[in-house]
PDB file of N, CA and C in Angstrom:
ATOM      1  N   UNK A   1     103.526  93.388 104.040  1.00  0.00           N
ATOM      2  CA  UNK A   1     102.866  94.302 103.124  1.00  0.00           C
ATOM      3  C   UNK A   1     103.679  94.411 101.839  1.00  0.00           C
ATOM      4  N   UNK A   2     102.666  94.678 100.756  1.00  0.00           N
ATOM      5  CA  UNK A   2     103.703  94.828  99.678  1.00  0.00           C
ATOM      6  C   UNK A   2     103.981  95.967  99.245  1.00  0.00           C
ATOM      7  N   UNK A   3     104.872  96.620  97.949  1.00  0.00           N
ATOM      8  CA  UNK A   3     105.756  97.711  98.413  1.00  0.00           C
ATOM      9  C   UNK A   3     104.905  98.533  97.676  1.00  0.00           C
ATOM     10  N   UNK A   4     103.787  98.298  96.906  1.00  0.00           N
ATOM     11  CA  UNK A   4     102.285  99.186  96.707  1.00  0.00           C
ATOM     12  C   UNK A   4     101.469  99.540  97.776  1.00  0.00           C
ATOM     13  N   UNK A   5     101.511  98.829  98.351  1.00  0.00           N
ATOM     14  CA  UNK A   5     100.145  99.169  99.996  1.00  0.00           C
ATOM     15  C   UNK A   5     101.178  99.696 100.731  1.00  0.00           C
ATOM     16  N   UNK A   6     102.412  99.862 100.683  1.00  0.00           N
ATOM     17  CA  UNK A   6     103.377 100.619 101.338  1.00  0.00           C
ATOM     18  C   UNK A   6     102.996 102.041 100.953  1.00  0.00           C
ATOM     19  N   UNK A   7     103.155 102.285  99.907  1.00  0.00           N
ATOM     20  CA  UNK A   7     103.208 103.322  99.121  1.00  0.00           C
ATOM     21  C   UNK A   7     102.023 103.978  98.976  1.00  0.00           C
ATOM     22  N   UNK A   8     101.011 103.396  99.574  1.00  0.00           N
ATOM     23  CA  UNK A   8      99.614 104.276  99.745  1.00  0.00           C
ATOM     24  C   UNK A   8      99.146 104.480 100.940  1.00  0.00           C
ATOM     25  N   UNK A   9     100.367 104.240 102.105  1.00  0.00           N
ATOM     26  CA  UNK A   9      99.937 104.069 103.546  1.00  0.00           C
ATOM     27  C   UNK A   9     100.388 105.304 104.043  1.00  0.00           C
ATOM     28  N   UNK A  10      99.949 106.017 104.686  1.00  0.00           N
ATOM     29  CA  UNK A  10     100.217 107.298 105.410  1.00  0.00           C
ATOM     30  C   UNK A  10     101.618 107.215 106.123  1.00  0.00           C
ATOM     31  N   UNK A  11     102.141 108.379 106.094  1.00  0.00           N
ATOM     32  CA  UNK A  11     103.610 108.440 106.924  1.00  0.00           C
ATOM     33  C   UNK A  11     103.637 108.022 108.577  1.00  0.00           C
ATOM     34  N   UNK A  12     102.449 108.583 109.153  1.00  0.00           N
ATOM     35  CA  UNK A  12     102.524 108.046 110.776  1.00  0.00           C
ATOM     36  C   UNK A  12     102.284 106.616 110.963  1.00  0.00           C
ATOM     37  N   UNK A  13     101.699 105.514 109.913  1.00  0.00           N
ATOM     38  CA  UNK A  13     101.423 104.240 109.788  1.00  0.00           C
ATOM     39  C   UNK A  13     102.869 103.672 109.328  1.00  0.00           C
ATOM     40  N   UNK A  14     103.364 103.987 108.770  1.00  0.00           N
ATOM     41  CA  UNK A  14     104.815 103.582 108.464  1.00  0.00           C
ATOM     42  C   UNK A  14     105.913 103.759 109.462  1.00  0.00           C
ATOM     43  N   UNK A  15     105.613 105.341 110.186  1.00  0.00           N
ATOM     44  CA  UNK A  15     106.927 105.162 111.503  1.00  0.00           C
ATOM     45  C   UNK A  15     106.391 104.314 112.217  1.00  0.00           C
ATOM     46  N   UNK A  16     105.364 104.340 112.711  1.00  0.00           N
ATOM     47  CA  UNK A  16     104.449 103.134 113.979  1.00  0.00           C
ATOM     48  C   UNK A  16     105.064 101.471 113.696  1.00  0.00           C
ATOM     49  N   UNK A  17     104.872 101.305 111.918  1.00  0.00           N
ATOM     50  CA  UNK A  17     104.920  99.999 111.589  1.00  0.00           C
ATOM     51  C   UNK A  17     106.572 100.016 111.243  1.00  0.00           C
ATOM     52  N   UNK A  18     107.693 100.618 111.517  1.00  0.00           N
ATOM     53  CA  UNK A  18     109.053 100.152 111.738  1.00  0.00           C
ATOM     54  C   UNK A  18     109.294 100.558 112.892  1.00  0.00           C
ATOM     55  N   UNK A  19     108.892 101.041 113.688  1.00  0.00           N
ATOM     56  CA  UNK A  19     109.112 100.791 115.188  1.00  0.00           C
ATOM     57  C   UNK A  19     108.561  99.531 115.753  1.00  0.00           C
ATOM     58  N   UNK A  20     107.452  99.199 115.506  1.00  0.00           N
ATOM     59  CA  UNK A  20     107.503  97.793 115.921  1.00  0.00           C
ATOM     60  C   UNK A  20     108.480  96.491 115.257  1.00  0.00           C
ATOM     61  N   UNK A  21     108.661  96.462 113.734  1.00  0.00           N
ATOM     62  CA  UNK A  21     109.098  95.723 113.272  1.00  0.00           C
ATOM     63  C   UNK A  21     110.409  95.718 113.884  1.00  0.00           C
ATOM     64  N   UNK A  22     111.593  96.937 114.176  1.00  0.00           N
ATOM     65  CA  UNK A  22     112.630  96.894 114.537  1.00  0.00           C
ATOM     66  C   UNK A  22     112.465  96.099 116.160  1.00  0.00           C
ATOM     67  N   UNK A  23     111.559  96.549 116.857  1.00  0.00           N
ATOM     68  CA  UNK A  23     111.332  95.871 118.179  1.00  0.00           C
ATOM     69  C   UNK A  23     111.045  94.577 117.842  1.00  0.00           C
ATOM     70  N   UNK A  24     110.769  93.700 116.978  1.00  0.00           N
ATOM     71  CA  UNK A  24     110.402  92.652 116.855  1.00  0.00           C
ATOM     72  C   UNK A  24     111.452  91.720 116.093  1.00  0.00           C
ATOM     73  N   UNK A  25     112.851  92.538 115.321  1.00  0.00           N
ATOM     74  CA  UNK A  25     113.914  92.255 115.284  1.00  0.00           C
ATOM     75  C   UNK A  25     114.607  91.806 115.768  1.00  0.00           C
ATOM     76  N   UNK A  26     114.647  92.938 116.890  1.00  0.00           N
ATOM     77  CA  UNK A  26     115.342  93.366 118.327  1.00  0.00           C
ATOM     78  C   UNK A  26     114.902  91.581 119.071  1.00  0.00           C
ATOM     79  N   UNK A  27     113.863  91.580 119.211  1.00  0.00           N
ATOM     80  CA  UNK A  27     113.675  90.694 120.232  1.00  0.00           C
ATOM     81  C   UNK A  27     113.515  89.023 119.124  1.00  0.00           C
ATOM     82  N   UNK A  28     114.014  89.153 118.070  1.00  0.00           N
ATOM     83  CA  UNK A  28     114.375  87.794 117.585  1.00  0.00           C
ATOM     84  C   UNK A  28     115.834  87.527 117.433  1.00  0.00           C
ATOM     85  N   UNK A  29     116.203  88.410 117.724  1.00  0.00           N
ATOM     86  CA  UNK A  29     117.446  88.236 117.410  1.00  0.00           C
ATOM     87  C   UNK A  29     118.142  87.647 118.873  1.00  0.00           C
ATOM     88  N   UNK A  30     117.656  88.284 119.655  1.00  0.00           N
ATOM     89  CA  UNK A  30     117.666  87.696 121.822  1.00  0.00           C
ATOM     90  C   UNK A  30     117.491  86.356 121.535  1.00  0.00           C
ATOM     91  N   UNK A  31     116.348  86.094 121.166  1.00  0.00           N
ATOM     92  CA  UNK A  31     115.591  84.867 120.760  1.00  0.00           C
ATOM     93  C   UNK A  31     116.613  84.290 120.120  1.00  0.00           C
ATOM     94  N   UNK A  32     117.040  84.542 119.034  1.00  0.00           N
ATOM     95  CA  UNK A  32     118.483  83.380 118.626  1.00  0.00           C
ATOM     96  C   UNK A  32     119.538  83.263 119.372  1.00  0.00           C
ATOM     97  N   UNK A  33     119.642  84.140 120.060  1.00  0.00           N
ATOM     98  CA  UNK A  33     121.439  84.143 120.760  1.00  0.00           C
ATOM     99  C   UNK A  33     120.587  83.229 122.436  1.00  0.00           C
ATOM    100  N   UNK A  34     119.533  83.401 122.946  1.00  0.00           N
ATOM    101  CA  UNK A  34     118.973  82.464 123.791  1.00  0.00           C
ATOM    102  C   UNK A  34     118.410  80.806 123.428  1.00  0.00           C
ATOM    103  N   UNK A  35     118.837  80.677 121.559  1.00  0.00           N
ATOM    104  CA  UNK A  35     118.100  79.585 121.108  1.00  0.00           C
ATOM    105  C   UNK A  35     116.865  79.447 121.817  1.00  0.00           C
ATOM    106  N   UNK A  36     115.534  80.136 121.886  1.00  0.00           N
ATOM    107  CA  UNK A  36     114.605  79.822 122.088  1.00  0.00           C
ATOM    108  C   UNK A  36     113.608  79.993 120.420  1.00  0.00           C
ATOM    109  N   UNK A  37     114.197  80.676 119.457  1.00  0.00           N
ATOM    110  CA  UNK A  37     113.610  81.048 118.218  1.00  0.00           C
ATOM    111  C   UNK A  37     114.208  80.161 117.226  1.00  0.00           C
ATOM    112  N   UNK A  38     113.056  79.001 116.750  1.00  0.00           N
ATOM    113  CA  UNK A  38     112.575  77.725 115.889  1.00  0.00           C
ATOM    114  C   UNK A  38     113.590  78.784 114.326  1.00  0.00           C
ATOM    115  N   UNK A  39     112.389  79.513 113.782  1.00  0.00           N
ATOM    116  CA  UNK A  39     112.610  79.857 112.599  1.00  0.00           C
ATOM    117  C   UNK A  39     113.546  80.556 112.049  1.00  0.00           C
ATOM    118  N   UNK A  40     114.421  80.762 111.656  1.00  0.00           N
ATOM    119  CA  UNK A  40     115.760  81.758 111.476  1.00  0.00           C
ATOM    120  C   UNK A  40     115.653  83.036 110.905  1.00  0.00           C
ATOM    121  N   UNK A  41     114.391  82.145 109.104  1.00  0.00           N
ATOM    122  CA  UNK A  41     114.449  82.862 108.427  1.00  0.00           C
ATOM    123  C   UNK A  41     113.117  83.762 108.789  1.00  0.00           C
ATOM    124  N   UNK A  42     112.866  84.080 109.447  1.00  0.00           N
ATOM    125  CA  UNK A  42     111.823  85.078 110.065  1.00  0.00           C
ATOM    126  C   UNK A  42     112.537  86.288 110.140  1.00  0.00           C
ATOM    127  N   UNK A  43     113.799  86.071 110.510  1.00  0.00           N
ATOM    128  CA  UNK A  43     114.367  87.723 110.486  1.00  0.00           C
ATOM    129  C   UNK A  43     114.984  88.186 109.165  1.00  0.00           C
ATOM    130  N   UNK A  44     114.689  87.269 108.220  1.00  0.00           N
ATOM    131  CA  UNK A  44     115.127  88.194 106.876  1.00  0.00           C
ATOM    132  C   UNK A  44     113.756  88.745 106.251  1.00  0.00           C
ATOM    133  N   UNK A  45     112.627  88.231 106.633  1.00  0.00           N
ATOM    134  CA  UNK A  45     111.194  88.561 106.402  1.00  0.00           C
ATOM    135  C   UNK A  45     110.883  90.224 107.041  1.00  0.00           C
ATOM    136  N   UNK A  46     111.691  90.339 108.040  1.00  0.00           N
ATOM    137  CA  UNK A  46     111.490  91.482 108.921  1.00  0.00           C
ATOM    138  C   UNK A  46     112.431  92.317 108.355  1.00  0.00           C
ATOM    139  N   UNK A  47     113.614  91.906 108.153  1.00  0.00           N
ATOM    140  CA  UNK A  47     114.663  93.099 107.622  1.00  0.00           C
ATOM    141  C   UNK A  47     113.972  93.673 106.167  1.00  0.00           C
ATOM    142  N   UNK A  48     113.614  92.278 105.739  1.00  0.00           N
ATOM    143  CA  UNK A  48     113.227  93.164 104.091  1.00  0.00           C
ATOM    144  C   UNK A  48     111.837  94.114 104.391  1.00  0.00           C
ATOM    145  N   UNK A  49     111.105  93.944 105.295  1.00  0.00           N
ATOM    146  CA  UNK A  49     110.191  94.616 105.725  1.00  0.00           C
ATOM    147  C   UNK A  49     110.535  96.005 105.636  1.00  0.00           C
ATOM    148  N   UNK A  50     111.406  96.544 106.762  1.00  0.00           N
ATOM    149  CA  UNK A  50     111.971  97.439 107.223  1.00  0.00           C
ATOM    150  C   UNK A  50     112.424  98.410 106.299  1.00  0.00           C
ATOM    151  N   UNK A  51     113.404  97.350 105.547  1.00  0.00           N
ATOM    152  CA  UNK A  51     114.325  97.765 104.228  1.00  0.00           C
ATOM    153  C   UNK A  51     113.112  98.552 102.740  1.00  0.00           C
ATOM    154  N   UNK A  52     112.164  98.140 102.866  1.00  0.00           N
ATOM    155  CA  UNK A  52     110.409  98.032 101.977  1.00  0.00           C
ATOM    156  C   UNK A  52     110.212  99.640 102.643  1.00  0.00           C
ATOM    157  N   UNK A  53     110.059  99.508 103.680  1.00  0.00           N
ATOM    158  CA  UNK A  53     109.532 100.950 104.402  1.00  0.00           C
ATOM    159  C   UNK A  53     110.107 102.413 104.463  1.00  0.00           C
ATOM    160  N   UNK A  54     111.812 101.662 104.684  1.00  0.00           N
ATOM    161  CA  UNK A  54     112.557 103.052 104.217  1.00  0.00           C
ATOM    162  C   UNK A  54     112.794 103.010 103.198  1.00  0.00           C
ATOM    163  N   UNK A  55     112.474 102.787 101.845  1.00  0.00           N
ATOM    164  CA  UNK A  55     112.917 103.015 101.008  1.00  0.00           C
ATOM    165  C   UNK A  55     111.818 103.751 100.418  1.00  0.00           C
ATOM    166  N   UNK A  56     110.304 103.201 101.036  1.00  0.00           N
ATOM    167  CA  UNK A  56     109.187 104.267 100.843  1.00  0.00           C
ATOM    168  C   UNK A  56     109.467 105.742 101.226  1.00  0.00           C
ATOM    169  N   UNK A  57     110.153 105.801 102.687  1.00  0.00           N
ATOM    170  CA  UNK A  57     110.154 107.416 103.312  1.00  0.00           C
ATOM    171  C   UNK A  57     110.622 108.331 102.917  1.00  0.00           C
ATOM    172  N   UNK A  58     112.590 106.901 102.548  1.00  0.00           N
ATOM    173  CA  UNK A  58     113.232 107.982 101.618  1.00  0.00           C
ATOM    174  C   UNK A  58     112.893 108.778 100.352  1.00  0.00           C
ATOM    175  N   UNK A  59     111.714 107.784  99.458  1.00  0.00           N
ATOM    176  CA  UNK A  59     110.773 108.197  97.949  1.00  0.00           C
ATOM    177  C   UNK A  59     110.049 109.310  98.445  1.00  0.00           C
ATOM    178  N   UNK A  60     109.370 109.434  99.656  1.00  0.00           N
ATOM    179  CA  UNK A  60     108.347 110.593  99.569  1.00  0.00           C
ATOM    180  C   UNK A  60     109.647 111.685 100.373  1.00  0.00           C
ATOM    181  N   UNK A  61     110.514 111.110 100.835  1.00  0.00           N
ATOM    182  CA  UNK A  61     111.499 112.557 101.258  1.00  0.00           C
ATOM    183  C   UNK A  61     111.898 113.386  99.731  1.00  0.00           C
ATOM    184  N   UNK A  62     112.781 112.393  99.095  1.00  0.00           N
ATOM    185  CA  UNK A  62     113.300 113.296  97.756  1.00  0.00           C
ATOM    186  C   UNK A  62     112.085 113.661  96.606  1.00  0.00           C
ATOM    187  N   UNK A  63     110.968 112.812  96.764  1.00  0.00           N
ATOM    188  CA  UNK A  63     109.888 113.559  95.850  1.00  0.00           C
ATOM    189  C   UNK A  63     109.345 115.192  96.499  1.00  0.00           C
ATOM    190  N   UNK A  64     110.110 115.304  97.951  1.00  0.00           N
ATOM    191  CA  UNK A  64     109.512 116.599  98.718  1.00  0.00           C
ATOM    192  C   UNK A  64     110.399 117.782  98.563  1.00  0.00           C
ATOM    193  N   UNK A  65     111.923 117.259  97.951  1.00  0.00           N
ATOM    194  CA  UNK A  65     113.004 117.967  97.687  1.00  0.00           C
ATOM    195  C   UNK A  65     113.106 118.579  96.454  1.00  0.00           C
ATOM    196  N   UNK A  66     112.657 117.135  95.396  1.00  0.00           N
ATOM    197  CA  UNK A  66     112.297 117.470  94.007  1.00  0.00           C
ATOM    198  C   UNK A  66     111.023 118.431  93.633  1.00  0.00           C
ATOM    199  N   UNK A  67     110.521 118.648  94.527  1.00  0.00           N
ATOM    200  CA  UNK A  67     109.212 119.515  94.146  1.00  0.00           C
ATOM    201  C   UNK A  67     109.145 121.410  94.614  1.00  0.00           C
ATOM    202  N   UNK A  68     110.341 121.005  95.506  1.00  0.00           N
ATOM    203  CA  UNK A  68     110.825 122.426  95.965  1.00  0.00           C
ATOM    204  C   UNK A  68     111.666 122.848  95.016  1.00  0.00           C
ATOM    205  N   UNK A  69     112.456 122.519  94.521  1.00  0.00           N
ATOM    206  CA  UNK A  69     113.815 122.975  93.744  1.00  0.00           C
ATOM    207  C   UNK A  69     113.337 123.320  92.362  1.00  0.00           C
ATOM    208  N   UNK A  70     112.284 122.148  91.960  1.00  0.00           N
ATOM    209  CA  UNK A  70     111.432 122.620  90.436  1.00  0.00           C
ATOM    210  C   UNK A  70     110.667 124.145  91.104  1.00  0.00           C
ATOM    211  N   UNK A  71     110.302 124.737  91.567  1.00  0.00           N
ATOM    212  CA  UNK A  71     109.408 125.771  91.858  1.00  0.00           C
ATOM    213  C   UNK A  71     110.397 127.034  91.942  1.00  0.00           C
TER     214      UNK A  71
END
């Protein structure tokens, strides 16, 4: 996803979608240390994923901080 359709996706769609991604980390990374996983760079596709998502949560956390403190 890109970091616009991130940014218009609801908060419970975003924890759902880095809980799987981290599980899907999780289990490529088994996958390399078992050499059964071909592609390597699949897990930098997933980290930047991840990395895309919290950086969304953290934006709507401090836009929730910034909106209290102005008031």
């Amino acid at each position: 996803m890109k970091l616009k359709e991130l940014r218009e996706t609801e908060q419970k769609v975003l924890q759902d979608r880095l809980a799987e991604l981290r599980e899907k980390e999780r289990s490529i990374k088994f996958g390399l240390g078992n050499r059964e996983v071909k592609n390597i760079r699949e897990v930098r596709g997933v980290k930047r994923e991840i990395a895309h998502i919290l950086t969304v949560i953290s934006e709507r956390r401090h836009a929730g901080t910034e909106k209290a403190t102005k008031e």
